[in-house]
Each structure stands twice: as C-alpha cells, then as structure tokens.
Protein backbone atom coordinates (compact mmCIF):
# COMPACT_ATOMS: atom_id res chain seq x y z
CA UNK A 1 -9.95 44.33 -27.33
CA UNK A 2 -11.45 41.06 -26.32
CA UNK A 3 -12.65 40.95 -22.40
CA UNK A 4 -13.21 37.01 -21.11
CA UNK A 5 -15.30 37.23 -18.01
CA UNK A 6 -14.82 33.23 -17.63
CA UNK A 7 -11.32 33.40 -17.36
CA UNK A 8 -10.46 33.76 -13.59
CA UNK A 9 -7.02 35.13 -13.83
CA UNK A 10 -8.27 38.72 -14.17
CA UNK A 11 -11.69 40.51 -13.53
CA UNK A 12 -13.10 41.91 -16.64
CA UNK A 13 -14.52 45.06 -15.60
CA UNK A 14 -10.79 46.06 -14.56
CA UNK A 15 -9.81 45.48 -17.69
CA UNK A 16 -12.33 47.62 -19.24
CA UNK A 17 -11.74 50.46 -16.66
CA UNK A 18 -7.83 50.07 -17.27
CA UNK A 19 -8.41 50.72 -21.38
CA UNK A 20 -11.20 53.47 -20.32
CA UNK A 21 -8.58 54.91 -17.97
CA UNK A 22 -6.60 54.91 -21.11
CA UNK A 23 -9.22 56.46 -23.07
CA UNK A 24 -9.44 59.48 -20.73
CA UNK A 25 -5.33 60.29 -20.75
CA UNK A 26 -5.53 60.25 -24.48
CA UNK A 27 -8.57 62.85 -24.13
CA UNK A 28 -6.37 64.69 -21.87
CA UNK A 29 -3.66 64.70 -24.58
CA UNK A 30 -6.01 66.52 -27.02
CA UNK A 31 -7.51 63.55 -29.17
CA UNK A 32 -11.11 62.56 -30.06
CA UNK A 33 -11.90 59.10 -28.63
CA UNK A 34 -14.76 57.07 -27.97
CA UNK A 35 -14.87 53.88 -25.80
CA UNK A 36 -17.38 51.11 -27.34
CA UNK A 37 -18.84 48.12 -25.80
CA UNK A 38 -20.74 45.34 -27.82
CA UNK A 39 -22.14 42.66 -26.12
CA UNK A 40 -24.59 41.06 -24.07
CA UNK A 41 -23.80 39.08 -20.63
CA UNK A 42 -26.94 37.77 -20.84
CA UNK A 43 -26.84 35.99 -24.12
CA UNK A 44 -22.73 36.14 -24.41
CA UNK A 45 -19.89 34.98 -23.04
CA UNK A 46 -17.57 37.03 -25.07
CA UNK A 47 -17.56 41.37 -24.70
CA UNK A 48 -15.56 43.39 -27.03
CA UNK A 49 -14.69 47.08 -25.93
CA UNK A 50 -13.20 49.33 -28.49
CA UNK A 51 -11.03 52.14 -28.55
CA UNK A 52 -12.41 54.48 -30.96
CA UNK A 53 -9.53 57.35 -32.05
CA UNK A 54 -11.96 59.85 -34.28
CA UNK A 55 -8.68 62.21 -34.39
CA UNK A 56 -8.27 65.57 -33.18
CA UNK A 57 -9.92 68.22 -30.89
CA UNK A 58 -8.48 71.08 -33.29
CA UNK A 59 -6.08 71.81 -35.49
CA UNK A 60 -4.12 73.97 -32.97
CA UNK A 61 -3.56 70.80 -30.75
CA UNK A 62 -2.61 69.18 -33.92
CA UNK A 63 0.06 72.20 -34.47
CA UNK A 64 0.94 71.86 -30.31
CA UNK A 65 1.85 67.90 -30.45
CA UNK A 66 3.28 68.04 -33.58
CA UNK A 67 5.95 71.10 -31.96
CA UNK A 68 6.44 68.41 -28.65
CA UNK A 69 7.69 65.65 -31.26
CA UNK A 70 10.85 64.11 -30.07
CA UNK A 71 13.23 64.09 -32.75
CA UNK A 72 12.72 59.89 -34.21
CA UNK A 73 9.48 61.50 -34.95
CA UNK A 74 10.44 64.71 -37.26
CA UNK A 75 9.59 63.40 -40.36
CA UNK A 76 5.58 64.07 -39.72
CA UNK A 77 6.55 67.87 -40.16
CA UNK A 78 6.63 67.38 -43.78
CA UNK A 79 3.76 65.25 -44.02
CA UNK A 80 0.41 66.77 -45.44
CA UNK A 81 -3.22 66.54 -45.14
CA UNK A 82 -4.55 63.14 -43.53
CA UNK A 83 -1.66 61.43 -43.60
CA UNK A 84 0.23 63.77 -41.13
CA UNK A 85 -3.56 64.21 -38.53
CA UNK A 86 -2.74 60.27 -38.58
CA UNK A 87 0.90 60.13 -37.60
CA UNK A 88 0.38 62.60 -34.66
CA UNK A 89 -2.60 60.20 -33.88
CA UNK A 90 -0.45 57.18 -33.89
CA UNK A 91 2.72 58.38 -32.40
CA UNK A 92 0.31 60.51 -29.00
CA UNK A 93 -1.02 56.83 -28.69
CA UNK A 94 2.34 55.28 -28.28
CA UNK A 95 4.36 57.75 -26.62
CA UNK A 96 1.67 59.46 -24.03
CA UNK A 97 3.18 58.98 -20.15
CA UNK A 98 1.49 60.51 -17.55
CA UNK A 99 2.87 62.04 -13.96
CA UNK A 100 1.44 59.97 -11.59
CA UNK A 101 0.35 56.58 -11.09
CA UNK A 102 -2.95 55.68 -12.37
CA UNK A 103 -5.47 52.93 -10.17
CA UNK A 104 -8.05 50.34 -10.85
CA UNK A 105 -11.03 49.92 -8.68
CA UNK A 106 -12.81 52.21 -6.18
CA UNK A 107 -10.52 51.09 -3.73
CA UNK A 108 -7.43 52.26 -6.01
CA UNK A 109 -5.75 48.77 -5.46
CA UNK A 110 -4.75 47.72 -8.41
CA UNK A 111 -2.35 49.52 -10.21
CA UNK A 112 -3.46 50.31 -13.81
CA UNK A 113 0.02 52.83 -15.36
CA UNK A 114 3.21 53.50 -14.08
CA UNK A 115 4.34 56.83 -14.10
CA UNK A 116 7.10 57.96 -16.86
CA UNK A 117 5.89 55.16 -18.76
CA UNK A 118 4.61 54.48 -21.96
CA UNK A 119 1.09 53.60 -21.30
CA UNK A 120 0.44 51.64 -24.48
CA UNK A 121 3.60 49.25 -23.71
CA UNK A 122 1.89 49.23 -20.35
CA UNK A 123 -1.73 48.39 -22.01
CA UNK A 124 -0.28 45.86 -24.19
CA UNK A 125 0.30 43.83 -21.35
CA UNK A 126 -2.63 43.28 -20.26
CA UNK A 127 -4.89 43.78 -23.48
CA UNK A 128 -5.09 42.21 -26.53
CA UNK A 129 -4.62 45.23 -28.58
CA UNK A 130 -4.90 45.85 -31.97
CA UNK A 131 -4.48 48.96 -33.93
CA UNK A 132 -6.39 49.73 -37.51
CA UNK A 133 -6.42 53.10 -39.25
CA UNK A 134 -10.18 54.61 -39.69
CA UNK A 135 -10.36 56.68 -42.88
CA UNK A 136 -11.64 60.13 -43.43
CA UNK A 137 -14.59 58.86 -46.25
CA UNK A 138 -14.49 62.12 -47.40
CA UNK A 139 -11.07 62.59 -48.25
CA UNK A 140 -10.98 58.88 -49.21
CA UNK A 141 -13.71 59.76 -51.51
CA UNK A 142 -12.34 62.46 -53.35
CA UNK A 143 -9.09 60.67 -53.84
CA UNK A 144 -11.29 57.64 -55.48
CA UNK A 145 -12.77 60.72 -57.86
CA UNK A 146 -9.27 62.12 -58.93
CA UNK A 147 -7.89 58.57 -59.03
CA UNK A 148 -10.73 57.14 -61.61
CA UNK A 149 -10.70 61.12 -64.00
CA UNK A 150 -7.15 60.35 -64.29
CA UNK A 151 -5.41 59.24 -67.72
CA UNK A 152 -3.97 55.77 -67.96
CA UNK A 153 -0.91 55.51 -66.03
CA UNK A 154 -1.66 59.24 -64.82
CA UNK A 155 -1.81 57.82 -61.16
CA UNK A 156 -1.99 60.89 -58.41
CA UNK A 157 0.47 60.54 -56.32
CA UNK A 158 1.06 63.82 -54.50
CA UNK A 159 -3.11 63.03 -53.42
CA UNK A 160 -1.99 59.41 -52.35
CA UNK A 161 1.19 61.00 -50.15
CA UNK A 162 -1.35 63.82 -48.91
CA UNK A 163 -3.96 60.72 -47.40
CA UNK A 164 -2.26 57.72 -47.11
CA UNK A 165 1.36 59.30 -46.44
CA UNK A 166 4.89 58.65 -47.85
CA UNK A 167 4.95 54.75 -47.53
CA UNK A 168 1.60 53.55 -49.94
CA UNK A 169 2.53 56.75 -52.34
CA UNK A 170 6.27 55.09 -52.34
CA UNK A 171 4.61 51.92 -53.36
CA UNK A 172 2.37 53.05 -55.86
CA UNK A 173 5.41 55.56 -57.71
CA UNK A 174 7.30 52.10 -57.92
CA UNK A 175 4.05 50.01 -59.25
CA UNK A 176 3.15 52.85 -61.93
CA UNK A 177 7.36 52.92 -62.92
CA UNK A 178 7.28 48.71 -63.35
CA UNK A 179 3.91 48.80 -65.06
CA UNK A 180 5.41 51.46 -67.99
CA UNK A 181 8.95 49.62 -67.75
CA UNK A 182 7.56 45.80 -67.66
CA UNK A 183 4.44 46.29 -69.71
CA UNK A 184 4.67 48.98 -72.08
CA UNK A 185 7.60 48.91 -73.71
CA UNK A 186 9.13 45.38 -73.56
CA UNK A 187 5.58 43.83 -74.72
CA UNK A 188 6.04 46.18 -77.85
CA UNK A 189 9.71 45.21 -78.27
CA UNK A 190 8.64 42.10 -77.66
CA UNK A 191 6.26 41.76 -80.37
CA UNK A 192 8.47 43.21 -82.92
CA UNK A 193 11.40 41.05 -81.99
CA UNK A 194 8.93 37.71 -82.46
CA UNK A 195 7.25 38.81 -85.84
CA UNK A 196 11.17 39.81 -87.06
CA UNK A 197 12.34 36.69 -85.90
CA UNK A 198 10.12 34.73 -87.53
CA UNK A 199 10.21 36.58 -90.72
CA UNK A 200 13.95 35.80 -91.03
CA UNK A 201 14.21 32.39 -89.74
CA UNK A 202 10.93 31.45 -93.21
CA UNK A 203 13.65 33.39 -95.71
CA UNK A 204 16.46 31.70 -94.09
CA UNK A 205 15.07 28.44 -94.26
CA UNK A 206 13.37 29.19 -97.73
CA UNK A 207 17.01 30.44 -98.76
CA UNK A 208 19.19 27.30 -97.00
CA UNK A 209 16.87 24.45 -97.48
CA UNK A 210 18.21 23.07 -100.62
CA UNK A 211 21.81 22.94 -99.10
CA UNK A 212 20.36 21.64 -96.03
CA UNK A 213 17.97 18.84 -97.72
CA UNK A 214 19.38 17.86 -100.81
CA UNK A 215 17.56 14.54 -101.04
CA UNK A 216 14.21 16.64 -101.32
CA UNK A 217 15.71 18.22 -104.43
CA UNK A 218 17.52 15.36 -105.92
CA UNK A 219 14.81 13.23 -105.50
CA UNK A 220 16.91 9.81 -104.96
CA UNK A 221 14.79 7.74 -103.39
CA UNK A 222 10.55 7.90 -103.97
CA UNK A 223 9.82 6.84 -100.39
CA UNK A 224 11.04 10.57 -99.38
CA UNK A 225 8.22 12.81 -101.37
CA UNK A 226 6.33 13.04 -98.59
CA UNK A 227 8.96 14.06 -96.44
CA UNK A 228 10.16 16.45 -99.04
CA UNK A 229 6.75 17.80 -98.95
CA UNK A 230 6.53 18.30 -95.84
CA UNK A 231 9.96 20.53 -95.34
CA UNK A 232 9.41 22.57 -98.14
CA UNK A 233 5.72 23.02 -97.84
CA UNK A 234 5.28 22.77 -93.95
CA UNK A 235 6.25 26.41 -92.47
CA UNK A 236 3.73 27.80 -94.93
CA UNK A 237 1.05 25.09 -94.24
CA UNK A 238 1.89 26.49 -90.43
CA UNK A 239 1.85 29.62 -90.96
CA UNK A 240 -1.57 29.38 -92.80
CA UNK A 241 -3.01 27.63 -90.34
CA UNK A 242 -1.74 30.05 -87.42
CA UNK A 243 -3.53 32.77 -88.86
CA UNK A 244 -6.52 31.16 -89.31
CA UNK A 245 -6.45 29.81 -85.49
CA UNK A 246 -5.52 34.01 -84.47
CA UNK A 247 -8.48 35.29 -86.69
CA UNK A 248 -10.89 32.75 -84.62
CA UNK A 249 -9.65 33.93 -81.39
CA UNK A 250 -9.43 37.60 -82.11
CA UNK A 251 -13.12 37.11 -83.78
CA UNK A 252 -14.39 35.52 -80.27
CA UNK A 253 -12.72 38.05 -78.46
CA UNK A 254 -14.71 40.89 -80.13
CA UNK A 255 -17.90 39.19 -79.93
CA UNK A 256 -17.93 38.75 -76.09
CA UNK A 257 -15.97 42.24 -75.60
CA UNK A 258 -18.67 43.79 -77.80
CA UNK A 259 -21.11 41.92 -75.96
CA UNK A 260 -19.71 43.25 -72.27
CA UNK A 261 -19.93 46.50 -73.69
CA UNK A 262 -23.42 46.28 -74.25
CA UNK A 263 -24.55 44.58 -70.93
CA UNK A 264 -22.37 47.51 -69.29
CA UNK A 265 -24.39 50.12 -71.22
C-alpha cells in the first residue's frame, strides 16, 4: 500500500493508522499479521506500509472460522492442507465487520470503518490495495521434491490440490490430459501416417508413371531425355538426398546433446 505524504488531499499517517486499525481487527479475528513500513522521510518521498497475513493463531481458530462460513463459502470444507489455511485467510480478510465504528486520530474525528460493514470494501477506498499469496516454503518445497521424483507425465496432483487448491490442480489435470492427447499419441500417428504416405505415393508413382508420361518411354522427341530423367529418376535422387540431409542433422544433434550431457556432469 503506497502512502504519498505530498499529496494534500489526505494525511498520510491516517492512512497508515486506518490499515493498522485494520491490522488489529484481523488480529482480533484470530489471524497472524504483521504491519511493515519501508522507507525513509528523510531521503524519500514515497513510504510503503505492508500488510503482512503470516496465517493463523492455531488450528482451532482455523476449525472456529471455517464452522462461521456463510454458505457462498462452503466449498473450503473440502479443501486440504495449505490450500484450505489460505481460503479461510482470504475470505476473514474480505468478509470481517466489526460492531462499532472504528476512528482515526487521537481526537477520534475521522471516521476510519463503518459498522456492519465489510472493512476491506471500506479499505479499498481509501488504499491502494493489493493482495498476493505468501507461500509456506516448506510445503512448497516438498511439493518441488515429489514433483521432480515423479515419472514423466506422473504429475501429483492430489499434492498440487492439497497446496495450491482446486483451481491450479484443475489446470494442471487439463495440461497433463492435452500433453498425452496432443503430444503423445498424434505425433506417433503422425509419423506413421507421413512415412506410409510417402511409401505409397513412390510405388504409385513408380507403378503409374508410364501411363502418366508416355513421352519418357516412347522417347519421341530427344529434347525430352532430360526431362524423362528427371521424372523417373527424381523421387529417388530426393529421397537420397533427404536422408543424407536427416543423418547430418540427427549427427549434430548428438554431438551437442552428448556434449550438454557432459558440461551437466
């Protein structure tokens, strides 16, 4: 949350007590915060204060909020591990009221949150808020460790749904579907269907091309040898001359994989 203390239309130090005012209610509601200020007025014009959520007191709070859900919000029952702790995070923050009005200022003369309101609605107004998930490296790390022990195309995804939740594990079921659909087998089908395709269209045209170039055969006119030579010599000249070109590139591409390899190593 950026705090201007040039700008004249509001007094910064308000606005820092309104988002610490903020920062006490949600301590109230049974999370872990932190409010952080980086800056310097003497070298600055610009202070940041952040709202740091480190999650939850304990687990029975967890269990408490999670029972006070309104109904829009059911679905973080089934939710495990991290990705449920951040839900309940996420949904206290947007849908904590309080009873009474809260105040700015010793003289309590500004008014900082309505009461029976949603205080982040109520925060946004006046704050440039933004919100970004902080990950549990832990967890996060542990995921990483299953993720890379994992088989190809063996991606976990009851660990992603358990840390990141249903939406990224959605994502990643679909990718790891496409990648076997769109990859796997249509690149082999692919394959065969070029290299039997082009078998069949040299012993068609070896079959067909005396009925489809007579003049090659019935050599009418001398100016047409080369042409002649050409047709009935050229798919094999081609052919030749694409396996040659492959064995180069497939050669090249050992050398520098082989030579990766090594460095790696």
């Amino acid at each position: 949350m950026p705090v201007h203390p040039d700008d004249p239309s509001h007094v910064p130090e308000h606005q820092v007590e309104r988002l610490a005012t903020f920062a006490h209610v949600m301590k109230d509601k049974g999370l872990d915060v932190e409010l952080i200020r980086v800056g310097n007025d003497k070298t600055t014009t610009l202070t940041h204060t952040y709202l740091l959520l480190l999650g939850i007191a304990a687990a029975s709070v967890e269990e408490r909020i999670v029972a006070s859900l309104p109904d829009e919000y059911k679905f973080v029952h089934a939710l495990p591990g991290s990705a449920r702790t951040q839900q309940v995070i996420l949904v206290t923050l947007r849908e904590a009221t309080v009873d009474d009005n809260l105040y700015l200022g010793d003289e309590n003369l500004e008014l900082a949150f309505h009461a029976h309101e949603k205080l982040f609605p109520q925060l946004q107004a006046h704050l440039k808020v933004s919100l970004f998930p902080l990950h549990n490296e832990d967890a996060r790390h542990r995921l990483i460790q299953k993720w890379h022990a994992t088989p190809l195309y063996a991606i976990p995804f009851e660990s992603i749904h358990a840390y990141f939740g249903p939406e990224l594990s959605m994502y990643f079921v679909w990718l790891g579907m496409t990648t076997r659909l769109c990859v796997t087998l249509p690149l082999v089908l692919g394959m065969c269907l070029c290299v039997l395709l082009y078998v069949l269209g040299l012993e068609l045209f070896y079959d067909n091309n005396r009925v489809w170039f007579p003049m090659c055969y019935d050599r009418q006119d001398d100016n047409d040898t080369a042409m002649c030579g050409l047709i009935l010599q050229g798919p094999s000249v081609l052919n030749a001359i694409l396996i040659e070109v492959m064995d180069l590139l497939y050669l090249r591409l050992a050398r520098w994989l082989t030579t990766m390899e090594n460095y790696r190593t």
